[in-house]
Every structure is written in C-alpha cells, then in structure tokens.
C-alpha atoms as a PDB file:
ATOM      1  CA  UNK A   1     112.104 160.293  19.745  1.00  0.00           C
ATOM      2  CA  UNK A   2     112.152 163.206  22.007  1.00  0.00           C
ATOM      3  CA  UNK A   3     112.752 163.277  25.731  1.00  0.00           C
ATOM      4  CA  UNK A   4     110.316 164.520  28.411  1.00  0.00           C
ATOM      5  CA  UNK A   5     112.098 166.767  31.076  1.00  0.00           C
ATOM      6  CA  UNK A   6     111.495 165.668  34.334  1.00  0.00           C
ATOM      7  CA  UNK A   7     113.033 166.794  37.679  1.00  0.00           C
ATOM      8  CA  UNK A   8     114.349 164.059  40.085  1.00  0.00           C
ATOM      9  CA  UNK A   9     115.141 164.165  43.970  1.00  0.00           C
ATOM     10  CA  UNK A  10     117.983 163.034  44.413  1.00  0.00           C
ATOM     11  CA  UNK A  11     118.251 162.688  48.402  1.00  0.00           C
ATOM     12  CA  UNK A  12     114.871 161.151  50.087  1.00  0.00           C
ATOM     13  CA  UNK A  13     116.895 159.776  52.483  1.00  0.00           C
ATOM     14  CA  UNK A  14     114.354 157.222  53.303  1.00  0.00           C
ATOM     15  CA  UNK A  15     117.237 154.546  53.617  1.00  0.00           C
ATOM     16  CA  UNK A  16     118.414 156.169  56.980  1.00  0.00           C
ATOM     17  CA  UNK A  17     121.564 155.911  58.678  1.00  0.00           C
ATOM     18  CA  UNK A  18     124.621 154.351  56.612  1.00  0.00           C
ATOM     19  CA  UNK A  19     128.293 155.067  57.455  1.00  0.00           C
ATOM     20  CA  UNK A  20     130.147 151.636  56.736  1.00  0.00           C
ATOM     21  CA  UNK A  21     129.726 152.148  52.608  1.00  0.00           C
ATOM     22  CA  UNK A  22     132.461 154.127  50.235  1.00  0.00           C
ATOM     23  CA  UNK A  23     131.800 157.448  48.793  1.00  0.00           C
ATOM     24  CA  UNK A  24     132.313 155.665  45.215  1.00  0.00           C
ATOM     25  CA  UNK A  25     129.642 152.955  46.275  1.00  0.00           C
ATOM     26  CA  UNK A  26     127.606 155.287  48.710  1.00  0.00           C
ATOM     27  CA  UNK A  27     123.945 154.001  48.482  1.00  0.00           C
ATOM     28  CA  UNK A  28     121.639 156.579  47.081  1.00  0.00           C
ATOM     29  CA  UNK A  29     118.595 158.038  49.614  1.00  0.00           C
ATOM     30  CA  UNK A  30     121.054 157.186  52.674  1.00  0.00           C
ATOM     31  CA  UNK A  31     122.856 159.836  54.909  1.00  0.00           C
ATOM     32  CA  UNK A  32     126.246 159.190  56.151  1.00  0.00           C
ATOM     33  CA  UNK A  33     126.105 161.129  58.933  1.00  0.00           C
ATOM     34  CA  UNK A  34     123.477 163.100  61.336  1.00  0.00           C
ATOM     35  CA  UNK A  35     123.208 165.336  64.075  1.00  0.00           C
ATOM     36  CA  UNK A  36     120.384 165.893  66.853  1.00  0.00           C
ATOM     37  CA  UNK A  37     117.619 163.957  64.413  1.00  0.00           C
ATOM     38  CA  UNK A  38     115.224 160.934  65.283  1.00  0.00           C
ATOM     39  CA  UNK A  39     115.535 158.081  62.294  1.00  0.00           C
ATOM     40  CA  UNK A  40     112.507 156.181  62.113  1.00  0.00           C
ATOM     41  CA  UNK A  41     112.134 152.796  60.748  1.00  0.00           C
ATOM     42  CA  UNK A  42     110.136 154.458  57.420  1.00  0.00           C
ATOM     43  CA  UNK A  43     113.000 156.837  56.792  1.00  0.00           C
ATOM     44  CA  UNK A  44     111.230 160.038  58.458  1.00  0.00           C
ATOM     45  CA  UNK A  45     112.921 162.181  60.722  1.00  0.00           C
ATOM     46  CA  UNK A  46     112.228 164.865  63.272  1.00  0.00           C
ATOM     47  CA  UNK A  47     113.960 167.502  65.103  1.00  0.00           C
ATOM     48  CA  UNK A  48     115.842 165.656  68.288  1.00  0.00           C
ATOM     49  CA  UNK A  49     114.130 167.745  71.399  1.00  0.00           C
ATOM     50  CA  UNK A  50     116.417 169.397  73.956  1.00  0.00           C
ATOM     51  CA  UNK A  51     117.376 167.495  77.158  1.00  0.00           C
ATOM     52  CA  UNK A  52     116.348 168.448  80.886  1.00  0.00           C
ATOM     53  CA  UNK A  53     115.996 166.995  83.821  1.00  0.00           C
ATOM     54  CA  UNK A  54     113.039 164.970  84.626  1.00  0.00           C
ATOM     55  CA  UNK A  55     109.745 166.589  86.321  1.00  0.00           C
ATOM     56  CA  UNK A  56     110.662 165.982  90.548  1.00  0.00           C
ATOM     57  CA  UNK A  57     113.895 164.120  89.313  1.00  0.00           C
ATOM     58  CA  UNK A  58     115.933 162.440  92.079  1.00  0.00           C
ATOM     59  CA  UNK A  59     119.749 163.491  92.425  1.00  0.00           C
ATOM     60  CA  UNK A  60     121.411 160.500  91.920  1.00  0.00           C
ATOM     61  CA  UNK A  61     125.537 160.668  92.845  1.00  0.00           C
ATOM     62  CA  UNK A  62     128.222 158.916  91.096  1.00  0.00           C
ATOM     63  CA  UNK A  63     131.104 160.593  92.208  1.00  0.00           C
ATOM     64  CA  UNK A  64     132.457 157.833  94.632  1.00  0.00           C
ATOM     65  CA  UNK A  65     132.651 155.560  91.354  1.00  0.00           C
ATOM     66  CA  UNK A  66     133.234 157.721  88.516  1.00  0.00           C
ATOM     67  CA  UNK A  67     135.538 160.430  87.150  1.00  0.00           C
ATOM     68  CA  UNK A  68     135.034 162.802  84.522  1.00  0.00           C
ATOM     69  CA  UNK A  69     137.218 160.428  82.252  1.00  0.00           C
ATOM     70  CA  UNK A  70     134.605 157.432  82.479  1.00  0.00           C
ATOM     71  CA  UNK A  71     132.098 156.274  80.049  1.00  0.00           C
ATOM     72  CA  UNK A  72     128.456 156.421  80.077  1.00  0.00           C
ATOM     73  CA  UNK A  73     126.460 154.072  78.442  1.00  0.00           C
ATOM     74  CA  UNK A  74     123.072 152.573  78.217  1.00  0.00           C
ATOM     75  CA  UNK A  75     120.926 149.839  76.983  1.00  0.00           C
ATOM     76  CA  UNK A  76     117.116 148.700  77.606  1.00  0.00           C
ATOM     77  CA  UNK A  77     116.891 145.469  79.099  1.00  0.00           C
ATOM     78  CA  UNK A  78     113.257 144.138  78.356  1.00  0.00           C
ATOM     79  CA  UNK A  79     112.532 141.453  80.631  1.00  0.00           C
ATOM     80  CA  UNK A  80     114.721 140.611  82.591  1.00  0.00           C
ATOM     81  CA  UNK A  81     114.363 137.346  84.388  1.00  0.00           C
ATOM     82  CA  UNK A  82     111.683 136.335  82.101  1.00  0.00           C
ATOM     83  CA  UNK A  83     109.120 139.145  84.011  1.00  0.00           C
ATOM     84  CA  UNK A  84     107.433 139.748  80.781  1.00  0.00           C
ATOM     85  CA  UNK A  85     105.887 143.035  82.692  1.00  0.00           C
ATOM     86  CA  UNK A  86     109.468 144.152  83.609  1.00  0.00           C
ATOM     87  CA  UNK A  87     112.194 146.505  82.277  1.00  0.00           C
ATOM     88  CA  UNK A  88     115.725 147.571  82.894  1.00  0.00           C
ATOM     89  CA  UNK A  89     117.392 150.698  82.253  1.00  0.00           C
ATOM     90  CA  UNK A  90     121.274 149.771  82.422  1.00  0.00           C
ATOM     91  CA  UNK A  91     123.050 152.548  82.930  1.00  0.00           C
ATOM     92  CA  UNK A  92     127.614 151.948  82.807  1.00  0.00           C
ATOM     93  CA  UNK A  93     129.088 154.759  84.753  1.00  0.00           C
ATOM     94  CA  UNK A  94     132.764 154.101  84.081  1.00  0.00           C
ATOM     95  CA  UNK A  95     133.268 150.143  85.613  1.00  0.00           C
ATOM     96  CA  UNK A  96     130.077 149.906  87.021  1.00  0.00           C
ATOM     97  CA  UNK A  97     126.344 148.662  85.543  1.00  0.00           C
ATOM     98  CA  UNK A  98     123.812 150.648  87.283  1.00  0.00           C
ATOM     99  CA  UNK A  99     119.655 149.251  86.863  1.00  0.00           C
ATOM    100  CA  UNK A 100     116.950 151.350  87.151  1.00  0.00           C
ATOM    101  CA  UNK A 101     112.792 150.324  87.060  1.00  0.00           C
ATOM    102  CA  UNK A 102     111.423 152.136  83.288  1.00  0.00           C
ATOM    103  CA  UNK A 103     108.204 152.094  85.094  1.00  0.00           C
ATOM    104  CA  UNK A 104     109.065 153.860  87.784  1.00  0.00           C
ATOM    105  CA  UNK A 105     107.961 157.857  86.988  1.00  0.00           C
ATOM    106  CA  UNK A 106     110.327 160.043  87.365  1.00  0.00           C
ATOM    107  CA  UNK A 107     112.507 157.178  86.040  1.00  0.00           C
ATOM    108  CA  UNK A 108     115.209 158.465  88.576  1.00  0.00           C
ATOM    109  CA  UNK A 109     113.285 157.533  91.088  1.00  0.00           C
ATOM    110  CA  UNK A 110     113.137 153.980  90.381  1.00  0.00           C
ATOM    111  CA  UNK A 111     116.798 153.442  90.553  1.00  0.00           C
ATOM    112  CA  UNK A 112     117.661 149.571  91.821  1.00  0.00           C
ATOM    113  CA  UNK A 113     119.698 148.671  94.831  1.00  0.00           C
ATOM    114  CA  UNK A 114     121.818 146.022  93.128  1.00  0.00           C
ATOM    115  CA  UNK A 115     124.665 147.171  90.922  1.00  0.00           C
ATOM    116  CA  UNK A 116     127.695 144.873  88.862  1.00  0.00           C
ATOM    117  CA  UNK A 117     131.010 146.289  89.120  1.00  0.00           C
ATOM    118  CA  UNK A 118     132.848 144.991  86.321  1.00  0.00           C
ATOM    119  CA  UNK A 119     136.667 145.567  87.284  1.00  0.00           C
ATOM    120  CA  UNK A 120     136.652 142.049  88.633  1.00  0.00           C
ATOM    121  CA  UNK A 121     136.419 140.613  85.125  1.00  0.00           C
ATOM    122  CA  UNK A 122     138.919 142.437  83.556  1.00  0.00           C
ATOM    123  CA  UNK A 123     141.477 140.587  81.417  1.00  0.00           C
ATOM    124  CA  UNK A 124     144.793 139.933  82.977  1.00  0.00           C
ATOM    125  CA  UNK A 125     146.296 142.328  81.230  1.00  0.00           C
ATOM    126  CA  UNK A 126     143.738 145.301  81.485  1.00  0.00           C
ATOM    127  CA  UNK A 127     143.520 148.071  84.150  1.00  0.00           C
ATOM    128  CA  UNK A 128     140.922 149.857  85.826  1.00  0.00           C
ATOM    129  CA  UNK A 129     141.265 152.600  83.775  1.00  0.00           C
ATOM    130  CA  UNK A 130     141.026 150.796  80.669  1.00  0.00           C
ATOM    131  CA  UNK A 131     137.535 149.337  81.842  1.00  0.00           C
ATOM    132  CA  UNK A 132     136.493 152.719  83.222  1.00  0.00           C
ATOM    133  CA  UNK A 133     136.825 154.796  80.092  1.00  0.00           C
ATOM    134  CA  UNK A 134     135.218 152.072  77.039  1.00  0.00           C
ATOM    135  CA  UNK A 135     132.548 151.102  76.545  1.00  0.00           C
ATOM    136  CA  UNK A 136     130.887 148.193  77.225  1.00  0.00           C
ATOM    137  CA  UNK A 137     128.292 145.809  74.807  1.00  0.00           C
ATOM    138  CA  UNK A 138     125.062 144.777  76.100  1.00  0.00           C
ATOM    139  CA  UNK A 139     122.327 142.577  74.723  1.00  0.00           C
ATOM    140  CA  UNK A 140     119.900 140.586  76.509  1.00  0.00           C
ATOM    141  CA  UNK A 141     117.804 137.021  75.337  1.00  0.00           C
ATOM    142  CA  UNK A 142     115.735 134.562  77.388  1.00  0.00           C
ATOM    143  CA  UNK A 143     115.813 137.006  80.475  1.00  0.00           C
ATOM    144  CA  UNK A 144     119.718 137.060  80.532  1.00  0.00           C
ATOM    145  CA  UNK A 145     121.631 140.006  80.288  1.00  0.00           C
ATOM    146  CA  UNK A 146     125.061 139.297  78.498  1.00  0.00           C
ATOM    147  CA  UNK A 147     127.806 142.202  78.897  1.00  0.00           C
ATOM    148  CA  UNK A 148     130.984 142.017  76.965  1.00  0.00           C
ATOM    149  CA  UNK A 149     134.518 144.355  76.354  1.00  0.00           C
ATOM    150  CA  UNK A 150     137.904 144.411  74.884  1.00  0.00           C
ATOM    151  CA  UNK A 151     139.091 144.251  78.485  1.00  0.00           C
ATOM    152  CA  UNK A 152     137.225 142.490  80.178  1.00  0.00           C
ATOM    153  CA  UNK A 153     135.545 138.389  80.355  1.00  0.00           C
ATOM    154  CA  UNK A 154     132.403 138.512  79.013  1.00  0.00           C
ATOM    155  CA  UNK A 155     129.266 138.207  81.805  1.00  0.00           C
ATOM    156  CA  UNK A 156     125.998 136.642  82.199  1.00  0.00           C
ATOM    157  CA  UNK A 157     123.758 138.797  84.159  1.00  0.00           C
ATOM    158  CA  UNK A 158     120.174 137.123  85.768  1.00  0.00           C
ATOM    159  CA  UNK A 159     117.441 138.675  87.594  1.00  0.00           C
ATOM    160  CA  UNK A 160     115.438 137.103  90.727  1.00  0.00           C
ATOM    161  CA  UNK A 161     112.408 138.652  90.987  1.00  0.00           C
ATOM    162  CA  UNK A 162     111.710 137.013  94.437  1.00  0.00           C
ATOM    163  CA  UNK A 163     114.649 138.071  95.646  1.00  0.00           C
ATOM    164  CA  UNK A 164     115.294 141.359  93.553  1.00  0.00           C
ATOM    165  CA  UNK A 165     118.810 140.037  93.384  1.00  0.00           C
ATOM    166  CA  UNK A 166     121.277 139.779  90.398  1.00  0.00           C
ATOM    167  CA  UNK A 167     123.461 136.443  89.893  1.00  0.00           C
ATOM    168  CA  UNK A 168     126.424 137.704  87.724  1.00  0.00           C
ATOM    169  CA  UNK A 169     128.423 134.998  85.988  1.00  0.00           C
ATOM    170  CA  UNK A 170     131.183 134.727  83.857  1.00  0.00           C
ATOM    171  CA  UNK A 171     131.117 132.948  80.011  1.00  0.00           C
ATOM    172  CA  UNK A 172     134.306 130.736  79.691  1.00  0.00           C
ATOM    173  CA  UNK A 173     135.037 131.091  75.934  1.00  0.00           C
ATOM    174  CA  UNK A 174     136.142 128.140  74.708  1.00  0.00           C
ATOM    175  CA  UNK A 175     137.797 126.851  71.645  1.00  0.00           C
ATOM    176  CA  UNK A 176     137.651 123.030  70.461  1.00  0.00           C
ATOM    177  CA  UNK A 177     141.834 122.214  68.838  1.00  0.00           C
ATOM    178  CA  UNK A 178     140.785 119.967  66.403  1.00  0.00           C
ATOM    179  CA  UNK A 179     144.872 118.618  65.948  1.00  0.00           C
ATOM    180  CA  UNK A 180     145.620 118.230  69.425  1.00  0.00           C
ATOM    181  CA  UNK A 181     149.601 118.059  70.959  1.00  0.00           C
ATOM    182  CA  UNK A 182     151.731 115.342  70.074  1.00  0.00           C
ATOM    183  CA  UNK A 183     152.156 112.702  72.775  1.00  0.00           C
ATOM    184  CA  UNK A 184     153.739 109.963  71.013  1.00  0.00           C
ATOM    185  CA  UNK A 185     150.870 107.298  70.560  1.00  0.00           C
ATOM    186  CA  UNK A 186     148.672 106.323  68.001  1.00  0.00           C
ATOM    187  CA  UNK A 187     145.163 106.717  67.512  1.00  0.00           C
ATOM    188  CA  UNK A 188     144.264 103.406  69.032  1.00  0.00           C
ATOM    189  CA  UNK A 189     146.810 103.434  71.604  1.00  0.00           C
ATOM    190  CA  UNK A 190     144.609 103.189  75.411  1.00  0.00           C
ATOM    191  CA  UNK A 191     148.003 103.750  77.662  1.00  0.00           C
ATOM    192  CA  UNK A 192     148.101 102.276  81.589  1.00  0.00           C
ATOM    193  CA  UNK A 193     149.503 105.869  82.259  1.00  0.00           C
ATOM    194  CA  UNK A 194     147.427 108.607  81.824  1.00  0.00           C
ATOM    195  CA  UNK A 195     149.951 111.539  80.831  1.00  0.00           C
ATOM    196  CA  UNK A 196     148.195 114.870  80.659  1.00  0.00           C
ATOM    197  CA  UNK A 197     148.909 115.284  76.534  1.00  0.00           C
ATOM    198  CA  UNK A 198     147.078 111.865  76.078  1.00  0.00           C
ATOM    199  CA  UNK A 199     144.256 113.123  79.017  1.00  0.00           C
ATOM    200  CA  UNK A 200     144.131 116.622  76.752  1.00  0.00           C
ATOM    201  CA  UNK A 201     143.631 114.928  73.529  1.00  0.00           C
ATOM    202  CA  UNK A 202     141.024 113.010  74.776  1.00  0.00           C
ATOM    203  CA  UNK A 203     139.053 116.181  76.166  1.00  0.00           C
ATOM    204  CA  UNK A 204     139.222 117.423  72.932  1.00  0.00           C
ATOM    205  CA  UNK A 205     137.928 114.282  70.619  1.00  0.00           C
ATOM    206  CA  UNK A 206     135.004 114.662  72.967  1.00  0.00           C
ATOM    207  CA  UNK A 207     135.699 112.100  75.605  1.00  0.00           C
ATOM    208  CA  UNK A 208     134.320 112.502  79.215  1.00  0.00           C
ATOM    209  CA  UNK A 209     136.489 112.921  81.878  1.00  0.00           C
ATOM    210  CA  UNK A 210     138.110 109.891  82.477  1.00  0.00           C
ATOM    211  CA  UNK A 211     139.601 110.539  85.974  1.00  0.00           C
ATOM    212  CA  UNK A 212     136.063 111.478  86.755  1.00  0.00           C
ATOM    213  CA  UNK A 213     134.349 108.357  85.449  1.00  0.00           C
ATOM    214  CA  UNK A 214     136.950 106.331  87.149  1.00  0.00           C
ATOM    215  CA  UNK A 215     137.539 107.941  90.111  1.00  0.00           C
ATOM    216  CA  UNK A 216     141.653 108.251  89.454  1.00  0.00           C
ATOM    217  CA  UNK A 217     143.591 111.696  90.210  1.00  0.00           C
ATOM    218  CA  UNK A 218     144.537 113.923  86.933  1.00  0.00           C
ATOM    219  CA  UNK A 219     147.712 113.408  85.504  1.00  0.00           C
ATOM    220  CA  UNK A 220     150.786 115.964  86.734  1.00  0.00           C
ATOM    221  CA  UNK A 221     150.052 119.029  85.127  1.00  0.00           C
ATOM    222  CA  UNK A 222     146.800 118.521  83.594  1.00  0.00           C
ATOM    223  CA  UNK A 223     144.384 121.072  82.661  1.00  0.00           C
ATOM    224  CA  UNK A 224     141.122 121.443  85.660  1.00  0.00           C
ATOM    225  CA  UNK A 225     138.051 122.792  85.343  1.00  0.00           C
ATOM    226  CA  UNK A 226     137.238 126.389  85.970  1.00  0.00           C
ATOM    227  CA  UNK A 227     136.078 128.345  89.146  1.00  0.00           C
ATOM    228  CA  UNK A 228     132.712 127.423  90.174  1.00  0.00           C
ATOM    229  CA  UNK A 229     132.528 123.946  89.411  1.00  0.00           C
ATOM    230  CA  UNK A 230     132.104 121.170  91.766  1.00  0.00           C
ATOM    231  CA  UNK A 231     134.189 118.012  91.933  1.00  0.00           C
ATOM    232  CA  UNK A 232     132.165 115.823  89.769  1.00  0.00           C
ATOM    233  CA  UNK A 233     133.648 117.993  86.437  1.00  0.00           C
ATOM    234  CA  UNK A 234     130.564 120.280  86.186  1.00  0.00           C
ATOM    235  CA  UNK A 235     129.068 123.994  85.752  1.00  0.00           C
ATOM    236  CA  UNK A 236     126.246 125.373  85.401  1.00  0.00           C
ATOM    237  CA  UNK A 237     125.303 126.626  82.044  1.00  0.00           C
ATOM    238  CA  UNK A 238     124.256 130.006  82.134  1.00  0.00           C
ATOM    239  CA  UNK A 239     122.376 130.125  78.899  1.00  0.00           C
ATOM    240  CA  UNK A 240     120.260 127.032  80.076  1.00  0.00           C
ATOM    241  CA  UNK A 241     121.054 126.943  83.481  1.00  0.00           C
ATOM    242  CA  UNK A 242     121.594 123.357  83.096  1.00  0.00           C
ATOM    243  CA  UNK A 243     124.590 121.140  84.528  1.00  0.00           C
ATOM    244  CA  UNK A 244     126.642 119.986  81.698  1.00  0.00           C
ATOM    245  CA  UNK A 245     130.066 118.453  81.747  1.00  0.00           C
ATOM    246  CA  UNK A 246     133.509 120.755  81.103  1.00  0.00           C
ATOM    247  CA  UNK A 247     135.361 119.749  78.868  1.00  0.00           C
ATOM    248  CA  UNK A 248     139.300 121.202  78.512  1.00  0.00           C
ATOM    249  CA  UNK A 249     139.577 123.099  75.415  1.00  0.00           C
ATOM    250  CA  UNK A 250     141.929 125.735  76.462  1.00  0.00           C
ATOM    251  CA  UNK A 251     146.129 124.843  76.305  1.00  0.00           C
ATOM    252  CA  UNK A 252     147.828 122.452  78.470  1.00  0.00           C
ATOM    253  CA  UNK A 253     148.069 124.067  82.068  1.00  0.00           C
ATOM    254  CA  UNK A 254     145.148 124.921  83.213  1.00  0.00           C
ATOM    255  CA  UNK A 255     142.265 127.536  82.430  1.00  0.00           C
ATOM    256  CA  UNK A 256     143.225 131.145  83.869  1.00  0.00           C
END
C-alpha cells in the first residue's frame, strides 16, 4: 500500500508559554521561551508595542524610597474591599507597595495616598536590602490582598472604602505537632499543676485554653498568644474577619 506525501507543521505554537518541561519531553506546539510578544489564551500572538509615557502623565518620584538596586513589581488587584466597581494597580518599588485607581485616566494620575512599607515584616533574619531587591507575591480573594516573600511574614492587606484607608495585617503561620513534647504523664493523667509541656500538649490535641476558661495564670514559661490579641486568647481572623480562639502551635517559648 503506498503512502501519500503530506507536509506537516511542526511548530503552531498554539500551546503557548512552557519553560518547566525537558528538551527530551518538550511538549510539541509550545515555545520555551519569548521575547516582546502578547500570548493569548487561543495560542495567537502579536507584536508587543513599544512603551511611552502616558498622554499628560503625572511625574511620580520614588527616589526617597528606592535605589536603582530595588525591584519593581506589579499586580492587578480587582476589587478590593469587595467594591465590585473598584481596581488596584499595586505597584512594589523596592520595600514599599504603592496603589494606584485603574480608572483614573492618565492612570498616573490616580495614584492613592496610602502606601504599605513592608520592611516591618521582614523575617528576623532578613535585611532591608534583602526585601528591597526581591520580589514580592501578590494575589488577592474576597477583597483581601495577601502579599508574601522569602524574607518577609506574609500580609493581609484590606481596603475601607469609607475611609480610603488600608488595614495591613500579618498571617501567623501555624503548624499543628501532632506528637507533642514529653512531659512525663499519661494520656489520662489531669495534673493539679499545670506545667507548660502538659499546657502545650493540650493546645495541640485541640483543647481551649484552660487558664482562660478558668481564669488561672499560664504556667512559667508557657507559650502566649501573638501581638494583637486581647486577653480573652483571641484574634481576629483576617480571612473571615471573625474572632476565633489561638491556639499554640508553634515550640515551647513563645511565638516570635
């Protein structure tokens, strides 16, 4: 049986973007790699146009924060605060989160008053140079901007429209220890003595706050709840911004 001759294209490139695959395993129709061109979701590109400055643009000066070592990064924030007719440009010049109005025309123009700076979240361990020159990850759900980095806490950012105010928080991470530290009793055991290994392993099987229920001090040494909650053992919940009760989930000596 003979064969027809037929000529194939071998590069559509209708899969777009790929650069995580192996050259042995390299999907066909994908590109690994792209230069001044606009992917759209069916595969089609065009020509990435030039950039210049906006028609009556407004100056806008970030030399007292930034250096020409700094990042810049942005991310659209679609309604922020739940303002379903509301968007953010955010805009990280080195440590610090800039917003402006994408209605506003020039766009420049419609910079925001409010900024975050970031350097006081960074991890004990970080500089200010380290935040200043990476950059950071944004996403946004339910109104709330959430902003993470290698060196820094990550952040809850919320929008007041009647105040056109931001409310930036930080997200304790926390991390249930399912064996718990040995303090010398069994399962069963309810001590007179609260010690704070016994008070930790309780926290962490779930327990409420004893001390808090009953009105007794914590145990010598025993882990407290974070900044920004009150006495009764409580936070606010940024995600919800409901009061729920903290639980100690971090290692014996408090919560840094």
């Amino acid at each position: 049986m003979t064969r027809g001759k037929q000529d194939k294209l071998y590069r559509t490139f209708t899969k777009g973007l790929i650069t995580e695959a192996g050259f042995l395993t390299f999907p066909e129709d994908a590109s690994i790699d792209e230069l001044n061109t606009v992917i759209y979701r069916k595969g089609n590109r065009s020509r990435r146009a030039g950039i210049d400055y906006e028609i009556n643009s407004t100056e806008i000066n970030y030399s007292a924060t930034a250096t020409n070592d700094d990042v810049t990064n942005e991310y659209f924030w679609r309604a922020p605060g739940d303002e379903s007719g509301l968007n953010f440009l955010v805009i990280q010049v080195g440590s610090t989160l800039y917003f402006f109005d994408s209605d506003a025309n020039p766009l420049s123009s419609g910079k925001k008053s409010f900024t975050v700076d970031l350097l006081p979240y960074k991890s004990p361990t970080a500089t200010d140079t380290d935040i200043k020159t990476n950059y950071v990850h944004m996403s946004s759900g339910k109104g709330i901007l959430f902003v993470c980095q290698n060196y820094m806490d990550p952040v809850t950012v919320e929008y007041d429209a009647e105040t056109d105010t931001l409310k930036t928080t930080k997200v304790y991470i926390l991390m249930r220890d399912f064996d718990g530290v040995d303090d010398g009793l069994p399962n069963d055991a309810e001590p007179s003595n609260l010690s704070k290994e016994h008070h930790y392993n309780l926290l962490n099987q779930g327990w409420v706050n004893p001390s808090k229920q009953q009105g007794d001090p914590l145990p010598d040494g025993a882990v407290t709840p974070p900044d920004g909650s009150d006495d009764s053992g409580e936070d606010i919940n940024p995600y919800t911004g409901r009061r729920a009760v903290w639980r100690a989930l971090t290692l014996l000596g408090g919560v840094s």
